[in-house]
C-alpha atoms as a PDB file:
ATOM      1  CA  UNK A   1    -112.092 140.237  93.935  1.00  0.00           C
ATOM      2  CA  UNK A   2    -115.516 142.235  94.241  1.00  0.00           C
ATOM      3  CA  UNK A   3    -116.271 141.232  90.421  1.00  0.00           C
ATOM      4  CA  UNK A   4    -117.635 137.821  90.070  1.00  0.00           C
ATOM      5  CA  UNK A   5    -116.991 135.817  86.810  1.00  0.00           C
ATOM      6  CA  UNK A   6    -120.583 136.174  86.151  1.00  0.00           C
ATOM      7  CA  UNK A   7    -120.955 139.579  85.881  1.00  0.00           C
ATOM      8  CA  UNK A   8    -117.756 139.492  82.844  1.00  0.00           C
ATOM      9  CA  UNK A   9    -120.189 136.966  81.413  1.00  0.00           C
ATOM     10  CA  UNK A  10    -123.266 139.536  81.496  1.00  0.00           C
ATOM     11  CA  UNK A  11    -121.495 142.399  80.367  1.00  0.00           C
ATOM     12  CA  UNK A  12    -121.516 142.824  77.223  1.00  0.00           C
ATOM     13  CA  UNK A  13    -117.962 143.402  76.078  1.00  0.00           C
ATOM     14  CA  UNK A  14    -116.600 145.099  72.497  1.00  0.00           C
ATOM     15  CA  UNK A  15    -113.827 142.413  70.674  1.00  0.00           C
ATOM     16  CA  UNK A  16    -111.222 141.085  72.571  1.00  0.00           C
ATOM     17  CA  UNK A  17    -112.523 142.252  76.230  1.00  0.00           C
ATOM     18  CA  UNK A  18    -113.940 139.011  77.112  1.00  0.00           C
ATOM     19  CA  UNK A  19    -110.153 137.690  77.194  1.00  0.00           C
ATOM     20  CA  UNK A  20    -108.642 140.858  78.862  1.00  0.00           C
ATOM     21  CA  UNK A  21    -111.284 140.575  81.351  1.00  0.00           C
ATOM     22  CA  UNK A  22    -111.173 136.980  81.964  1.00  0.00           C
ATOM     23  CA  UNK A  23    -107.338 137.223  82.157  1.00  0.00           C
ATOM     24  CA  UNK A  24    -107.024 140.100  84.565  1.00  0.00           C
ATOM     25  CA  UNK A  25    -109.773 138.224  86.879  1.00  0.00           C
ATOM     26  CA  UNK A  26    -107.883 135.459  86.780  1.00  0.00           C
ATOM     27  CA  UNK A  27    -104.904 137.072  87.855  1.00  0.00           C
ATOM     28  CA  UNK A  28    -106.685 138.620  90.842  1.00  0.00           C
ATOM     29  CA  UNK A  29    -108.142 135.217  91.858  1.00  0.00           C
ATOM     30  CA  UNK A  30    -104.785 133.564  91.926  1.00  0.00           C
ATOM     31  CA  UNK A  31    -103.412 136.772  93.915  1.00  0.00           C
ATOM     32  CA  UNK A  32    -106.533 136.815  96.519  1.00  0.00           C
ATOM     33  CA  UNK A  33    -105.714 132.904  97.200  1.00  0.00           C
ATOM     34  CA  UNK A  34    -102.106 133.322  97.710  1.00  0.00           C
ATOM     35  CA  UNK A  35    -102.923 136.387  99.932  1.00  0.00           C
ATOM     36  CA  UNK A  36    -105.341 134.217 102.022  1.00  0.00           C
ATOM     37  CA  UNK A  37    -102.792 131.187 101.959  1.00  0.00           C
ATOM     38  CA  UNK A  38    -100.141 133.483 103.772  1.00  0.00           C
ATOM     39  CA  UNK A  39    -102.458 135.046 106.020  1.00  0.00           C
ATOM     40  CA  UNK A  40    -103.229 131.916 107.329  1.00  0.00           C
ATOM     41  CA  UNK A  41     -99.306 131.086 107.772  1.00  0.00           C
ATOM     42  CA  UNK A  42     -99.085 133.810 109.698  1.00  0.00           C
ATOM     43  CA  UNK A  43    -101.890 132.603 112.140  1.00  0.00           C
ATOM     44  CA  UNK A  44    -100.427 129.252 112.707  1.00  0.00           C
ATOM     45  CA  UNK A  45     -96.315 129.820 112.255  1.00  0.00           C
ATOM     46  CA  UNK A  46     -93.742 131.215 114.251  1.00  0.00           C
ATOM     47  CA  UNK A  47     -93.146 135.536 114.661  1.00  0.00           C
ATOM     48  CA  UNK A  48     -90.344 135.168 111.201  1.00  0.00           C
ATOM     49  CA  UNK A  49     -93.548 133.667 109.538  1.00  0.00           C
ATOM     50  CA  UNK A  50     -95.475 135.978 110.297  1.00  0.00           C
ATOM     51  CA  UNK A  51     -93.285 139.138 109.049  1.00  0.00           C
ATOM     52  CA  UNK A  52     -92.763 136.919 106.172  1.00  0.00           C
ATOM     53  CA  UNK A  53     -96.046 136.042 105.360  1.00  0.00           C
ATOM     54  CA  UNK A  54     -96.962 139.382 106.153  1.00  0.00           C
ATOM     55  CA  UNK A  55     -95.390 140.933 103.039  1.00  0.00           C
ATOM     56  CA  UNK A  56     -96.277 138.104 100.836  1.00  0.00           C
ATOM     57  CA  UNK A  57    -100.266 139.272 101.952  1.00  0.00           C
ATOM     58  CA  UNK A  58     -99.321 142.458 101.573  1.00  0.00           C
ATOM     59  CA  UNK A  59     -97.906 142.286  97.836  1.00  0.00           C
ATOM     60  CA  UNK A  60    -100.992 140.234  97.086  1.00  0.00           C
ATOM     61  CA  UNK A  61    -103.531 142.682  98.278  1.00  0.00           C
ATOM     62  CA  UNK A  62    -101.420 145.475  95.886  1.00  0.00           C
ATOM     63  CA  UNK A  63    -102.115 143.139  92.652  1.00  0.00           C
ATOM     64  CA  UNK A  64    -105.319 142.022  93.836  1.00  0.00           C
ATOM     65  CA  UNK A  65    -106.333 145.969  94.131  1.00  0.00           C
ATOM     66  CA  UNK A  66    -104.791 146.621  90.229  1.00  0.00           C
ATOM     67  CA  UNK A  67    -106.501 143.384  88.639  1.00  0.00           C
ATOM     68  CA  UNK A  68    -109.895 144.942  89.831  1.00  0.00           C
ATOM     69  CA  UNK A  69    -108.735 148.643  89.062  1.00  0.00           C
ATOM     70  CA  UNK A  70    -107.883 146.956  85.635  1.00  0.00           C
ATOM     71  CA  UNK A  71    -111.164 145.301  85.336  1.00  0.00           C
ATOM     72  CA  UNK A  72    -113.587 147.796  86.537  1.00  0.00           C
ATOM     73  CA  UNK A  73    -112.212 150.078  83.504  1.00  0.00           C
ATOM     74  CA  UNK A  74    -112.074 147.064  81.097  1.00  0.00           C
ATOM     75  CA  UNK A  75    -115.529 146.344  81.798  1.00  0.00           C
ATOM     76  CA  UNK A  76    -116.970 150.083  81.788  1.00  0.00           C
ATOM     77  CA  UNK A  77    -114.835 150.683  78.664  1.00  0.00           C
ATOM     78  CA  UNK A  78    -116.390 148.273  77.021  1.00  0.00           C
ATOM     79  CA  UNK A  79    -120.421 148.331  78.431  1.00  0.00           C
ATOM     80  CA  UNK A  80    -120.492 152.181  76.974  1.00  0.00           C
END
């Protein structure tokens, strides 16, 4: 994720957007790490790994993409 705790820390967020915010980056962290987990799989296992491990990275990268979407507009929402 390209947005860093921090910065939902320093924004400064209308009622309730702190814990939308927090929630969706959370979501994207847990999503980037499995991503990373199976793209390492697929460097170390066998060729079924790798088409496995393959759409498991690629399913990741797709939430990992909407948590930020979702968080870039949480976070401009609220900073007007």
């Amino acid at each position: 994720m390209k947005t860093e705790f921090k910065d939902i820390l320093d924004t400064p967020l209308k009622e309730g957007g702190f814990t939308i915010a927090s929630k969706i980056h959370s979501m994207g962290g847990k999503a980037e790490r499995i991503a990373q987990h199976a793209k390492k799989k697929q460097e170390e296992d066998g060729e079924f790994a790798k088409f496995h491990a393959s759409n498991i990275e690629d399913w990741m990268q797709e939430i990992v993409a909407m948590a930020q979407e979702a968080l870039d507009f949480q976070m401009e929402k609220d900073a007007r």
